[in-house]
Protein backbone atom coordinates (compact mmCIF):
# COMPACT_ATOMS: atom_id res chain seq x y z
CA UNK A 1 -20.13 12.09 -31.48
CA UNK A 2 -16.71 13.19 -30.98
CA UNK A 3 -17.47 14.97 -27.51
CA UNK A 4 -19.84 12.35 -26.28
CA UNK A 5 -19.82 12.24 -22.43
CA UNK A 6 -20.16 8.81 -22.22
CA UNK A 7 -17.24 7.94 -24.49
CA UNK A 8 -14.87 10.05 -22.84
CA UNK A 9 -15.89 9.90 -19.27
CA UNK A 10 -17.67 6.34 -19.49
CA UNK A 11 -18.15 5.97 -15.18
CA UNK A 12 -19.92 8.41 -13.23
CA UNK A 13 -17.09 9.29 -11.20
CA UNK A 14 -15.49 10.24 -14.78
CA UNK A 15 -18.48 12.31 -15.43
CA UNK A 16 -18.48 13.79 -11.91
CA UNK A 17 -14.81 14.45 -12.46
CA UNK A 18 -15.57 16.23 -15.62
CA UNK A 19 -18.18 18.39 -14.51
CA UNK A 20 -16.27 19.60 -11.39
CA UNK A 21 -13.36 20.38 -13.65
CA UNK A 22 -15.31 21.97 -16.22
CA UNK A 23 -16.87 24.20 -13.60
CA UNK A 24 -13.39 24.93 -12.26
CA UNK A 25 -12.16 26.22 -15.68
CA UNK A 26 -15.30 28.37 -16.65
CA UNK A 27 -15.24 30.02 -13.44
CA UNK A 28 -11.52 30.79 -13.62
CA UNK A 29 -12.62 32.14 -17.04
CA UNK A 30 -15.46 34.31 -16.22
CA UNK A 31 -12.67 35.39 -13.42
CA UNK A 32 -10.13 36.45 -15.38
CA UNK A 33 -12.55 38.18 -18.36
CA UNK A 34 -12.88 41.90 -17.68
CA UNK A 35 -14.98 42.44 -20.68
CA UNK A 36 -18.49 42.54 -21.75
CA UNK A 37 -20.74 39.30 -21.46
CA UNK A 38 -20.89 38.39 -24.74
CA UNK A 39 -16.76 38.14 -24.55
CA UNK A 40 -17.45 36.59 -21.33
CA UNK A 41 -19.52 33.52 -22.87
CA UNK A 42 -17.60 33.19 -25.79
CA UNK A 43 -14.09 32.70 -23.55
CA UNK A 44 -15.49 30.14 -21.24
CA UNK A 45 -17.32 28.41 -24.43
CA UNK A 46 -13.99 28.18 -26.47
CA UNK A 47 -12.10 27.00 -22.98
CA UNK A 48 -14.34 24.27 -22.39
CA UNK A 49 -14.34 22.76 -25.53
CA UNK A 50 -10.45 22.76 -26.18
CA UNK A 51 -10.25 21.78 -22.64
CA UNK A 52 -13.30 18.82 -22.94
CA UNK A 53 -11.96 18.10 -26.91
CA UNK A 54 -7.95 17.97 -25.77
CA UNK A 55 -9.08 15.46 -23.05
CA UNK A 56 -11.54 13.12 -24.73
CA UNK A 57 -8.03 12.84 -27.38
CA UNK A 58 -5.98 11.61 -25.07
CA UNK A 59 -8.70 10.09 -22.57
CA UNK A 60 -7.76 11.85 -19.68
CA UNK A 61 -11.38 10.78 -17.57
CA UNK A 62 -11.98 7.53 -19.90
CA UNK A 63 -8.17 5.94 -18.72
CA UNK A 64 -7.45 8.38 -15.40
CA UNK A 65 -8.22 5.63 -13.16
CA UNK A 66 -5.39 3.10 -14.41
CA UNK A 67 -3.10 6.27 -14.61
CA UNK A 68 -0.35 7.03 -11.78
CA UNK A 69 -0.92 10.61 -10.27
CA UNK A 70 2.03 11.72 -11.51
CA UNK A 71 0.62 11.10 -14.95
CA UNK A 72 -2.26 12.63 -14.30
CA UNK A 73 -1.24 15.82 -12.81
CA UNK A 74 1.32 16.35 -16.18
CA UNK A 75 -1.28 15.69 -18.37
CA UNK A 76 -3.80 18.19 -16.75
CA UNK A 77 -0.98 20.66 -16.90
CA UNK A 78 -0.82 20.28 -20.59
CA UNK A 79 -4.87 20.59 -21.20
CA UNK A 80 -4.69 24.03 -19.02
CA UNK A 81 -1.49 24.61 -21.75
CA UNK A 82 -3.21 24.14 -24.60
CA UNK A 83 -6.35 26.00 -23.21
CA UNK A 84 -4.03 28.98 -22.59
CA UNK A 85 -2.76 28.95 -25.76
CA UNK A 86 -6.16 29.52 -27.38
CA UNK A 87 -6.96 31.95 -25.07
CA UNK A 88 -4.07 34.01 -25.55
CA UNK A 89 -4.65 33.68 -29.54
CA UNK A 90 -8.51 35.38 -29.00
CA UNK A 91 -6.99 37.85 -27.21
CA UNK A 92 -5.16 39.25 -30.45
CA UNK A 93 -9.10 39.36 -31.42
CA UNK A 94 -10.57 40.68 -27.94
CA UNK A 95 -8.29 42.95 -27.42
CA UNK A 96 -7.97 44.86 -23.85
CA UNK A 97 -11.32 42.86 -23.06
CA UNK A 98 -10.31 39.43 -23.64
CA UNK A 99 -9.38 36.65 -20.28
CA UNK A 100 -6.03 37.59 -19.09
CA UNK A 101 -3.79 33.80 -19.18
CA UNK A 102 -2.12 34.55 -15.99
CA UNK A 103 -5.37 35.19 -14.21
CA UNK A 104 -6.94 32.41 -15.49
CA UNK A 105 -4.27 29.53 -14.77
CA UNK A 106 -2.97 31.07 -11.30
CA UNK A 107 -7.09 30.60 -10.24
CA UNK A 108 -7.67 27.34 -12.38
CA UNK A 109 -4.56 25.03 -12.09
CA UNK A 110 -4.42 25.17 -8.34
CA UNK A 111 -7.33 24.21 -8.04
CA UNK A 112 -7.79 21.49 -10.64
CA UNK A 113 -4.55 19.82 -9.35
CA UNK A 114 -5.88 19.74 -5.86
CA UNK A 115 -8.81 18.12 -6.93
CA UNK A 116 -7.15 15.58 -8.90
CA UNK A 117 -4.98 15.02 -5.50
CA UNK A 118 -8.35 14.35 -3.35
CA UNK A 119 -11.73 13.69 -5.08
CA UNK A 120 -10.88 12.84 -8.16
CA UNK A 121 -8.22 10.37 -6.72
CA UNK A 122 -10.93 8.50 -4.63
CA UNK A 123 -13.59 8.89 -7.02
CA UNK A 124 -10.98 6.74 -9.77
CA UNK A 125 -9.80 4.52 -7.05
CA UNK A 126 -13.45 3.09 -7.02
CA UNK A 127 -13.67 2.69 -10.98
CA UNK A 128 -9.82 1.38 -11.34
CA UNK A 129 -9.61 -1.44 -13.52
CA UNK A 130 -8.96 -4.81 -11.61
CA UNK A 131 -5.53 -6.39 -11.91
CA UNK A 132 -5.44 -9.89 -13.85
CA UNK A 133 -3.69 -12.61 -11.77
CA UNK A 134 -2.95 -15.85 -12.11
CA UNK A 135 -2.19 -18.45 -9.12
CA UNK A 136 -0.82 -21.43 -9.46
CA UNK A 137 -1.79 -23.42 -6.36
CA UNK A 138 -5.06 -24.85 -4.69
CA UNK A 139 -3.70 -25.48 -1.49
CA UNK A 140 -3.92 -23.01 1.34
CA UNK A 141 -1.48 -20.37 0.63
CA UNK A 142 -2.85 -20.28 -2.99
CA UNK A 143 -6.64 -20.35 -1.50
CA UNK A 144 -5.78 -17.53 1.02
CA UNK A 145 -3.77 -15.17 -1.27
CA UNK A 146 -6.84 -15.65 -3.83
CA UNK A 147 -8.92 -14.11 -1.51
CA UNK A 148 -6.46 -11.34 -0.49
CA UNK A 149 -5.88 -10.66 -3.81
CA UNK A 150 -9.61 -10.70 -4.74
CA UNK A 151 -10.50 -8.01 -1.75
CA UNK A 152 -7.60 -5.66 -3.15
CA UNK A 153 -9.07 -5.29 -6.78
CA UNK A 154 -8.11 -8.24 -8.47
CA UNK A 155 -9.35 -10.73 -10.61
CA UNK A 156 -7.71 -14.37 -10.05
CA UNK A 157 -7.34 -17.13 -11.68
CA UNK A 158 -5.95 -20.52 -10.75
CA UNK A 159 -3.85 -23.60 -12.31
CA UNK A 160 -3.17 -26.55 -10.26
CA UNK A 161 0.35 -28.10 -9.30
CA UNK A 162 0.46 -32.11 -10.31
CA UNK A 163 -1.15 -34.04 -8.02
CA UNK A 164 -3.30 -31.38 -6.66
CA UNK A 165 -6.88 -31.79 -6.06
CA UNK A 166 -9.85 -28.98 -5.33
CA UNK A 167 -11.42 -29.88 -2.54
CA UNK A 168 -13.01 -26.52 -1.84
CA UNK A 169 -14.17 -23.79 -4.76
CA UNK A 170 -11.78 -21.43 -4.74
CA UNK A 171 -12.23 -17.51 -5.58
CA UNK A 172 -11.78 -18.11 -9.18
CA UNK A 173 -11.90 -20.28 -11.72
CA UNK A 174 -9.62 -23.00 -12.82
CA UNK A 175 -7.56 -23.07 -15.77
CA UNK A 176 -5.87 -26.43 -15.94
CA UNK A 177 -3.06 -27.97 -14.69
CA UNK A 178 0.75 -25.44 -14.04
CA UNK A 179 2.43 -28.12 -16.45
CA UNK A 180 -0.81 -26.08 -19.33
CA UNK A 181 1.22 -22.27 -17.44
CA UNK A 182 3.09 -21.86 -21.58
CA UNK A 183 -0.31 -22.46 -23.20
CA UNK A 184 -1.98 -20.07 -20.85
CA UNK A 185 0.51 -17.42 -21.50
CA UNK A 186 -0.39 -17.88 -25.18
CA UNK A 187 -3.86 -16.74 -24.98
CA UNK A 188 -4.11 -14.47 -21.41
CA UNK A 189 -2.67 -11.80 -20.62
CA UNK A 190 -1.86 -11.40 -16.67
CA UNK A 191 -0.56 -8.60 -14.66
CA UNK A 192 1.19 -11.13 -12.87
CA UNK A 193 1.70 -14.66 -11.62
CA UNK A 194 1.72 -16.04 -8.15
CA UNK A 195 3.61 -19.17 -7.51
CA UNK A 196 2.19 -20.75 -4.59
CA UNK A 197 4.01 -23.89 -4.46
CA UNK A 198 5.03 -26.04 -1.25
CA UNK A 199 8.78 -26.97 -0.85
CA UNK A 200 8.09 -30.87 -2.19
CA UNK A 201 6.94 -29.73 -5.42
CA UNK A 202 10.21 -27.28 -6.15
CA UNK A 203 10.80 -28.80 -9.60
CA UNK A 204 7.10 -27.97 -10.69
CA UNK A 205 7.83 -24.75 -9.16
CA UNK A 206 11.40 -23.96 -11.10
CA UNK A 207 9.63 -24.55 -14.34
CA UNK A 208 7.03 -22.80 -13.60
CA UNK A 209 9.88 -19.99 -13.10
CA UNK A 210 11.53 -20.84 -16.20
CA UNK A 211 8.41 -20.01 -18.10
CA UNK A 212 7.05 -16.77 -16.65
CA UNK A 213 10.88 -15.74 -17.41
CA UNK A 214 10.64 -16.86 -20.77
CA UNK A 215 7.81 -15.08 -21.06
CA UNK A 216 8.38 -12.06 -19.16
CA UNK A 217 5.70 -12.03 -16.98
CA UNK A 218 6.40 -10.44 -13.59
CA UNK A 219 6.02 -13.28 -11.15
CA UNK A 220 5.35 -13.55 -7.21
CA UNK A 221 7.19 -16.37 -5.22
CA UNK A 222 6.41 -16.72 -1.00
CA UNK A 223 8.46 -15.32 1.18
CA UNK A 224 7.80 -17.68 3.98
CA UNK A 225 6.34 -21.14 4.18
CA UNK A 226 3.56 -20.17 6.28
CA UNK A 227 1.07 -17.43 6.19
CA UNK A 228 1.52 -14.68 8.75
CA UNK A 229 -1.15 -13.12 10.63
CA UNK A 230 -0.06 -10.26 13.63
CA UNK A 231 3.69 -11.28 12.98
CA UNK A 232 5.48 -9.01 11.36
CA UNK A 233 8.65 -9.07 9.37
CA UNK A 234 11.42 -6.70 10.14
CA UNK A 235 11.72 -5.62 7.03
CA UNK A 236 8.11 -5.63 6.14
CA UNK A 237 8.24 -2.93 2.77
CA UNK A 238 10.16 -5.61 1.08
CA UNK A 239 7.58 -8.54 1.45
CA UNK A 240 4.37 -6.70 2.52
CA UNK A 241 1.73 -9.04 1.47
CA UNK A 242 4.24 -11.98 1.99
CA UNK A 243 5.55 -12.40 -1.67
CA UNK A 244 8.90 -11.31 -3.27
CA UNK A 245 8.04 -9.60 -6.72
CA UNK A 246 10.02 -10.24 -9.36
CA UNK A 247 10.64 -8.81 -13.20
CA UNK A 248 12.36 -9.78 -16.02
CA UNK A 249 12.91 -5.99 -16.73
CA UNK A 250 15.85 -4.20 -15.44
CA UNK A 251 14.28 -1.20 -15.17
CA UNK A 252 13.86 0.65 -11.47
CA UNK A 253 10.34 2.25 -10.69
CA UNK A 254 12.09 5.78 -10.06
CA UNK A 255 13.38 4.81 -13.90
CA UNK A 256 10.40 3.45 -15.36
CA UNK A 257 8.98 7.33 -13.82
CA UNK A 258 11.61 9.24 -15.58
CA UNK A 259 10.94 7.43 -18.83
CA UNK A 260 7.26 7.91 -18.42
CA UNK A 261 7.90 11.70 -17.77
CA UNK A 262 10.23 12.03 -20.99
CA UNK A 263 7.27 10.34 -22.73
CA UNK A 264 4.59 12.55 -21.70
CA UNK A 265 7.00 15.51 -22.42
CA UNK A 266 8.17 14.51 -25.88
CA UNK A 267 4.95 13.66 -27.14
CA UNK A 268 2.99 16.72 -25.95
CA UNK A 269 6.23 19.10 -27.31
CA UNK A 270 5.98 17.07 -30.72
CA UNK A 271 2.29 16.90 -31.41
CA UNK A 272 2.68 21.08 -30.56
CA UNK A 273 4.84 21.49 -32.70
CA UNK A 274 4.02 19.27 -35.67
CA UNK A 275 -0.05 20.32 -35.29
CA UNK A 276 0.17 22.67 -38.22
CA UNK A 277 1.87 19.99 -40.55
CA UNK A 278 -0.54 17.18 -38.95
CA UNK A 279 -3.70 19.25 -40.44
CA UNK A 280 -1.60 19.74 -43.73
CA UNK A 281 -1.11 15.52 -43.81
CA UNK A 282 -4.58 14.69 -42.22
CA UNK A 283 -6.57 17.15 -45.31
CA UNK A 284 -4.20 15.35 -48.05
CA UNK A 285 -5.27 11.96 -46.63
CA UNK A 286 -9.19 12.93 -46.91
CA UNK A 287 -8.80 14.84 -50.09
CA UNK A 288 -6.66 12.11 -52.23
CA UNK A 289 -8.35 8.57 -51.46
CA UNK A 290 -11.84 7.71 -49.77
CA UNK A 291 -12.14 6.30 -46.43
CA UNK A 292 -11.44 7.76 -43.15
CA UNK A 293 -8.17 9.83 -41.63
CA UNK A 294 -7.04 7.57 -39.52
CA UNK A 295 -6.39 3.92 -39.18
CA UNK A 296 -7.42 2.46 -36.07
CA UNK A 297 -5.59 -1.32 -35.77
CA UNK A 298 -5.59 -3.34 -32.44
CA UNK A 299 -2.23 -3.89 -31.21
CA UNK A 300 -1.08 -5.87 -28.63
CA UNK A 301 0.70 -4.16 -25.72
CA UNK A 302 2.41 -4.56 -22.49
CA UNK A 303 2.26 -8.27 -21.23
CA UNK A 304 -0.33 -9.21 -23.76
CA UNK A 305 -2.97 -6.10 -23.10
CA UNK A 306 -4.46 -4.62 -26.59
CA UNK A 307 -5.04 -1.21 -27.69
CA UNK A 308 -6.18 0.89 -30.97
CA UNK A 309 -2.82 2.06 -32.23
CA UNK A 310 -3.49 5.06 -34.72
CA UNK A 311 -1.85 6.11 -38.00
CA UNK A 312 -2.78 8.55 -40.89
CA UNK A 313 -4.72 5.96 -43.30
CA UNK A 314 -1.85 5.18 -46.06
CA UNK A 315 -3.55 2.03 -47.76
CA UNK A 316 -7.28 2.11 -49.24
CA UNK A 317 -9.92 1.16 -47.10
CA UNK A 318 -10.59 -1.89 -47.16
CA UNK A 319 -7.06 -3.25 -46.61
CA UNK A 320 -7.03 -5.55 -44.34
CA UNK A 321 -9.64 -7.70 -46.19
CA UNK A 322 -7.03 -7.53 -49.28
CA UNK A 323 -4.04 -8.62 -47.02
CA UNK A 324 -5.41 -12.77 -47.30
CA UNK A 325 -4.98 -12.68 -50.96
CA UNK A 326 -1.31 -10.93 -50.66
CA UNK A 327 -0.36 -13.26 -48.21
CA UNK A 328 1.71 -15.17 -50.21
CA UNK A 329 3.74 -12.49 -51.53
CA UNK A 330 5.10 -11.46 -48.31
CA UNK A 331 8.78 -10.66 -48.22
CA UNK A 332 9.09 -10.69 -44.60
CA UNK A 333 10.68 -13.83 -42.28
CA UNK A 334 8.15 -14.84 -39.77
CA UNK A 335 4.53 -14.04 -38.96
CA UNK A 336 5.11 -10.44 -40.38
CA UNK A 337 3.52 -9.34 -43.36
CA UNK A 338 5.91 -6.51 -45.25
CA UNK A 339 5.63 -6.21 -49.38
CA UNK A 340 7.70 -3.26 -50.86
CA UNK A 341 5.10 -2.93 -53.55
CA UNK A 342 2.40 -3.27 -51.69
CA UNK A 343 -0.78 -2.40 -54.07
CA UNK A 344 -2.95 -1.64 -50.81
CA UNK A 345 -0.82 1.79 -50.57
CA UNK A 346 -2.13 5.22 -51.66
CA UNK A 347 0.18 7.49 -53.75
CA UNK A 348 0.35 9.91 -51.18
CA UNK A 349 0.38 6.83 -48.47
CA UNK A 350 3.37 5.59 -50.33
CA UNK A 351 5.24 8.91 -49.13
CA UNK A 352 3.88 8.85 -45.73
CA UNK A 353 5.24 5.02 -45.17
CA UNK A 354 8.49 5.80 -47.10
CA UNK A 355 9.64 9.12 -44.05
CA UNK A 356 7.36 7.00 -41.69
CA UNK A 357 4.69 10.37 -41.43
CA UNK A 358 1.70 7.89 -40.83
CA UNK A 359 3.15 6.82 -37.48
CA UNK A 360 3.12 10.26 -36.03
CA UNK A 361 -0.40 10.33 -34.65
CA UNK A 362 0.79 7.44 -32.40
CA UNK A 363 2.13 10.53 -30.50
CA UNK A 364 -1.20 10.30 -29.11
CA UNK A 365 -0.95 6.63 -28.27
CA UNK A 366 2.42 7.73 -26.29
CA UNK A 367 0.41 10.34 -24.49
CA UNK A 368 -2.85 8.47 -23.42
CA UNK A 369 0.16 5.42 -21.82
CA UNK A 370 -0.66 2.62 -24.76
CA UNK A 371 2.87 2.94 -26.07
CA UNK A 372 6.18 4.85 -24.76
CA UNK A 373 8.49 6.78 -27.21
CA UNK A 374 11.04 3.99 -26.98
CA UNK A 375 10.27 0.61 -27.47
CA UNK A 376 9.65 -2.66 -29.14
CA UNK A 377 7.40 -1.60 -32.28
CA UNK A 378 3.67 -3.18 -31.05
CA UNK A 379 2.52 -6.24 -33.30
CA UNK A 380 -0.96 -6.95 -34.43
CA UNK A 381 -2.71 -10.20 -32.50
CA UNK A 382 -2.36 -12.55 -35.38
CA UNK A 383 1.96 -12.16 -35.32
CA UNK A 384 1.48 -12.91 -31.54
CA UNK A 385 0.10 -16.08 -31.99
CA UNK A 386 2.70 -17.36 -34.04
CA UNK A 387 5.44 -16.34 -31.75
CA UNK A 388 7.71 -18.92 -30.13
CA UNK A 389 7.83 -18.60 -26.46
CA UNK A 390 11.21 -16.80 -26.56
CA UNK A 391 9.77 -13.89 -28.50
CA UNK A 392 7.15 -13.06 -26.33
CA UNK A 393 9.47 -11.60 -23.53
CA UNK A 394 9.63 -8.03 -25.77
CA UNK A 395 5.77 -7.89 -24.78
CA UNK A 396 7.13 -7.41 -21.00
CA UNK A 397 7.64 -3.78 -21.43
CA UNK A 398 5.45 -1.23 -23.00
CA UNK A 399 5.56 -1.06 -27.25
CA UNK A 400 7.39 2.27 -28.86
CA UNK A 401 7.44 4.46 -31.45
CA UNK A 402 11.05 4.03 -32.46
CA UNK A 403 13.82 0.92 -31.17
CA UNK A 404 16.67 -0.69 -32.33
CA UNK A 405 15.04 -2.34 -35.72
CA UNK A 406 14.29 1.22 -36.80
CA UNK A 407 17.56 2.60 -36.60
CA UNK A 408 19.17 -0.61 -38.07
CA UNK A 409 17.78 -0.84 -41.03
CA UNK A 410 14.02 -1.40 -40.52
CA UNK A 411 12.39 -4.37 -43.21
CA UNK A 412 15.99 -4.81 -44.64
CA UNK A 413 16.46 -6.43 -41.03
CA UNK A 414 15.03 -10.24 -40.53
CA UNK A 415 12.59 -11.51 -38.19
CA UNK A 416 14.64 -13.48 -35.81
CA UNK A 417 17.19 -10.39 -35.74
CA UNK A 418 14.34 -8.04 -35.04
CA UNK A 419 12.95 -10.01 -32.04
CA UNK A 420 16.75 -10.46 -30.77
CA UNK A 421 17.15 -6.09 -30.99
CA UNK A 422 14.43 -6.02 -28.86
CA UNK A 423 15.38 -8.31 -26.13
CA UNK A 424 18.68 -6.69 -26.08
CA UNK A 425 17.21 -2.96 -25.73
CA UNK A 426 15.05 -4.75 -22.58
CA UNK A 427 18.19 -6.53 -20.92
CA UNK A 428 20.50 -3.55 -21.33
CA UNK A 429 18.04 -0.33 -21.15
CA UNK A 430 18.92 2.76 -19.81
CA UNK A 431 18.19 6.44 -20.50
CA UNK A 432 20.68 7.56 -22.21
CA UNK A 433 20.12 4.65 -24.39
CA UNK A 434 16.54 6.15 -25.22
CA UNK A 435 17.88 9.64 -25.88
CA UNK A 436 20.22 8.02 -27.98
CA UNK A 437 17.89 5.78 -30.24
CA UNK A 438 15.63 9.18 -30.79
CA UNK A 439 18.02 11.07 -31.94
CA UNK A 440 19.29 8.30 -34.14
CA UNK A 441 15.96 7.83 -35.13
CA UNK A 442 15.67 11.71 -37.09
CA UNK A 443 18.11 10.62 -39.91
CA UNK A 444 17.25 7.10 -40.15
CA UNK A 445 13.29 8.41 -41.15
CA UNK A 446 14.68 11.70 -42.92
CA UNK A 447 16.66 9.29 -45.24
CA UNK A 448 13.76 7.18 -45.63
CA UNK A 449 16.27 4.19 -45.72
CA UNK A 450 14.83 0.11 -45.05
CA UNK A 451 10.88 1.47 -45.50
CA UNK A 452 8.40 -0.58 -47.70
C-alpha cells in the first residue's frame, strides 16, 4: 500500500513521530479553517495525505534518523510547501471559507520544527542506524577502541596485523588477516577504518594506508601510543576519541553542507517544476508498453552502501533477464554494459534515454540523500565487482545525477577515461565546479549528443 505506516515510518519512534506531526498539521488546519465542518474535514483530510504521501516519497520518517538536522528541518519545510500549495489551490474552490496558508504555516511550521529539534531528535537518535567499522588490530588499543566504538553505535569488525594472535574474544568478529584489508574492501562496505597498529609493525601499517587511500575509505590512525584516561589533550576537538580522521576527499564539512543544501534545493525546485511534465511522461510509460512506471535497480552508493535508484521504465519488463543473452554485444570498455541498439528499449523509452528524461525521477533519489546532483553516475553491483582497486576511490563520495562523463561526451567516452573524470572531479571539487557541470549539463541532454 502506498501509504502503509509501516513502510514509511518502519520504528515506533517513526510512527510516534508521524502521529505527533500529523496532529500538529490537522490542528493548524482546523485553526486556520473559518468555514463550515464539512470544509473543515475535507482541509485537514487533503493536508494529511499530501503531507503523509510527500513524506513516505522521499522517506522523511523511514531515513530521518541517518539524516543531519539540517536536512531534516529543509525537508519538513518543503512538505509544509507543498501542503500549502494544495491548500491554496482548494481555496480557488472554497472560496472565503477555505484554510487561510498564512494561518496555517505561522501555527504549524513552528511547531513542527521545534519538535523535530527535541523529540523527534531523541526519539531518531535511539533508532539511528549503527556505523560499520573496521579495526585492524587485536592488541589493546584495537580491543579498547572496539568497545568504545561498540558503546557509541557501532558495529566493529576486526583484521589482525601479522603475527598477531587473539588471546581474548574481542567485541566483534574476525575477518582475517590486514595483509586480506583489499579483499575486504571488495565485498564490505565500512564507514570507516581504524588502524590500530603499534610503532614495530609501521610497514604493515603504511600499506594498510596505501589501501584505504586507494580505496577511499576514510581511515582513523592513533594519535598517541597509549590510551588516555583523565588526561586530556590541549587541543582535545582535534583528537577527541584519540584518533586523527582522515579522507581522501577534499571536501570541508561546512562544504560538503552547502552542497547538500544546493541538493535539497535543486531537486525540490526541479521536481516542482517538472511535476506537470513528469505525469505527462509517467501516463505515456503505462499507456505504451506493459510493466510498471518505474524502474527500481540497486545501485551502489557512497563507500560501497546500496540503494534503489529510480527511472521512468524505458526497456520492457523483463530486461534484466534479457541482458545475459546481449552480453556479448556490448559496445562498452569494461564491466559496463551500453548497446546503441539495444532491443530491450521501448519506442517511447528510446526518446526518454536519447534527452536522458528517464533519469529525472532520480530527483527523488537526490532528495531522500541516496545520490547528490553532482557526482560520479552510481554503478550497478555486478560493475563493482569487476573494478580494479584504483576505480573504487569514485565510490568515496556520494553518486550524481550529472559529472564530467556526461558533459564529455557520455558512451562515446571509454571506460578507463570515465573512471579517470571521476577521480579528477573528487581531487579538484569545488562549488563553482558543480554549478558549472549543471549548467553544462542542459545542452549536453537538450542535444541528446553520446546517448545509446
Amino acid at each position: 500500500m502506498f501509504l502503509s505506516i509501516h513502510r514509511f515510518a518502519p520504528t515506533p519512534a517513526a510512527k510516534l513521530a508521524l502521529g505527533l506531526d500529523l496532529a500538529v498539521l490537522s490542528a493548524a488546519v482546523l485553526f486556520a479553517t473559518p468555514g463550515a465542518w464539512w470544509v473543515q474535514a475535507l482541509s485537514v483530510a487533503c493536508a494529511v495525505l499530501v503531507f503523509w504521501g510527500t513524506s513516505s516519497v522521499v522517506r522523511h520518517y523511514g531515513s530521518a534518523s541517518e539524516r543531519p538536522l539540517l536536512d531534516d528541518l529543509l525537508i519538513t519545510f518543503l512538505l509544509m510547501l507543498a501542503v500549502a500549495t494544495v491548500v491554496a489551490l482548494g481555496g480557488r474552490v472554497f472560496g472565503h471559507d477555505a484554510p487561510s496558508v498564512t494561518t496555517m504555516v505561522a501555527v504549524a511550521l513552528p511547531v513542527l520544527v521545534l519538535l523535530r529539534m527535541t523529540i523527534h531528535g531523541v526519539l531518531q537518535s535511539q533508532g539511528r542506524a549503527p556505523r560499520q567499522v573496521l579495526i585492524i588490530g587485536a592488541g589493546p588499543l584495537g580491543r579498547i577502541s572496539g568497545e568504545d566504538l561498540g558503546r557509541n553505535n557501532s558495529v566493529c569488525s576486526f583484521l589482525t596485523w601479522p603475527g598477531e594472535v587473539v588471546t581474548k574474544p574481542l567485541s566483534g568478529a574476525v575477518l582475517g588477516l590486514s595483509s586480506e584489508l583489499p579483499q575486504i574492501l571488495n565485498v564490505r562496505a565500512f564507514d570507516e577504518v581504524y588502524l590500530c597498529g603499534l610503532p614495530d609493525r609501521q610497514g604493515a601499517v603504511q600499506e594498510a594506508v596505501g589501501v584505504c587511500e586507494t580505496y577511499g575509505v576514510p581511515f582513523a590512525l592513533p594519535a598517541y601510543n597509549v590510551r588516555l584516561g583523565r588526561a586530556q589533550p590541549v587541543a582535545s576537538k582535534a583528537v577527541a576519541d584519540g584518533f586523527l580522521h582522515y579522507v581522501t576527499g577534499g571536501a570541508r564539512p561546512e562544504h560538503r553542507a552547502l552542497k547538500r543544501l544546493l541538493d535539497i534545493a535543486g531537486s525540490a525546485a526541479g521536481l516542482w517544476i517538472l511535476f506537470p511534465f513528469l505525469l505527462v511522461i509517467a501516463g505515456l510509460v503505462k499507456l505504451t508498453s506493459r510493466g510498471p512506471v518505474f524502474f527500481r535497480q540497486v545501485r551502489v552508493g557512497l563507500h560501497g552502501k546500496k540503494f534503489n535508484m529510480l527511472k521512468f521504465r524505458s526497456m520492457v519488463s523483463n530486461a534484466e533477464e534479457l541482458k545475459a543473452k546481449l552480453l556479448a554485444q556490448n559496445e562498452q570498455q569494461g564491466p559496463v554494459f551500453k548497446m546503441k541498439h539495444d532491443p530491450r528499449v521501448t519506442p517511447v523509452g528510446r526518446i526518454l534515454r536519447k534527452y536522458s528524461i528517464d533519469e529525472l525521477p532520480q530527483l527523488v533519489n537526490v532528495l531522500r540523500g541516496d545520490m547528490t546532483l553532482v557526482g560520479p553516475r552510481p554503478p550497478v553491483p555486478q560493475e563493482v565487482a569487476q573494478y580494479e582497486p584504483w576505480q573504487h576511490r569514485r565510490l568515496s563520495v556520494p553518486p550524481g545525477l550529472t559529472c564530467l562523463w556526461q558533459v564529455s561526451g557520455r558512451n562515446d567516452v571509454a571506460f578507463d577515461d570515465w573512471m579517470y573524470l571521476d577521480l579528477q572531479y573528487i581531487d579538484h571539487w569545488s562549488m563553482g565546479q558543480d554549478i558549472g557541470l549543471i549548467l553544462k549539463t542542459v545542452p549536453a541532454v537538450v542535444s541528446g549528443r553520446g546517448s545509446h
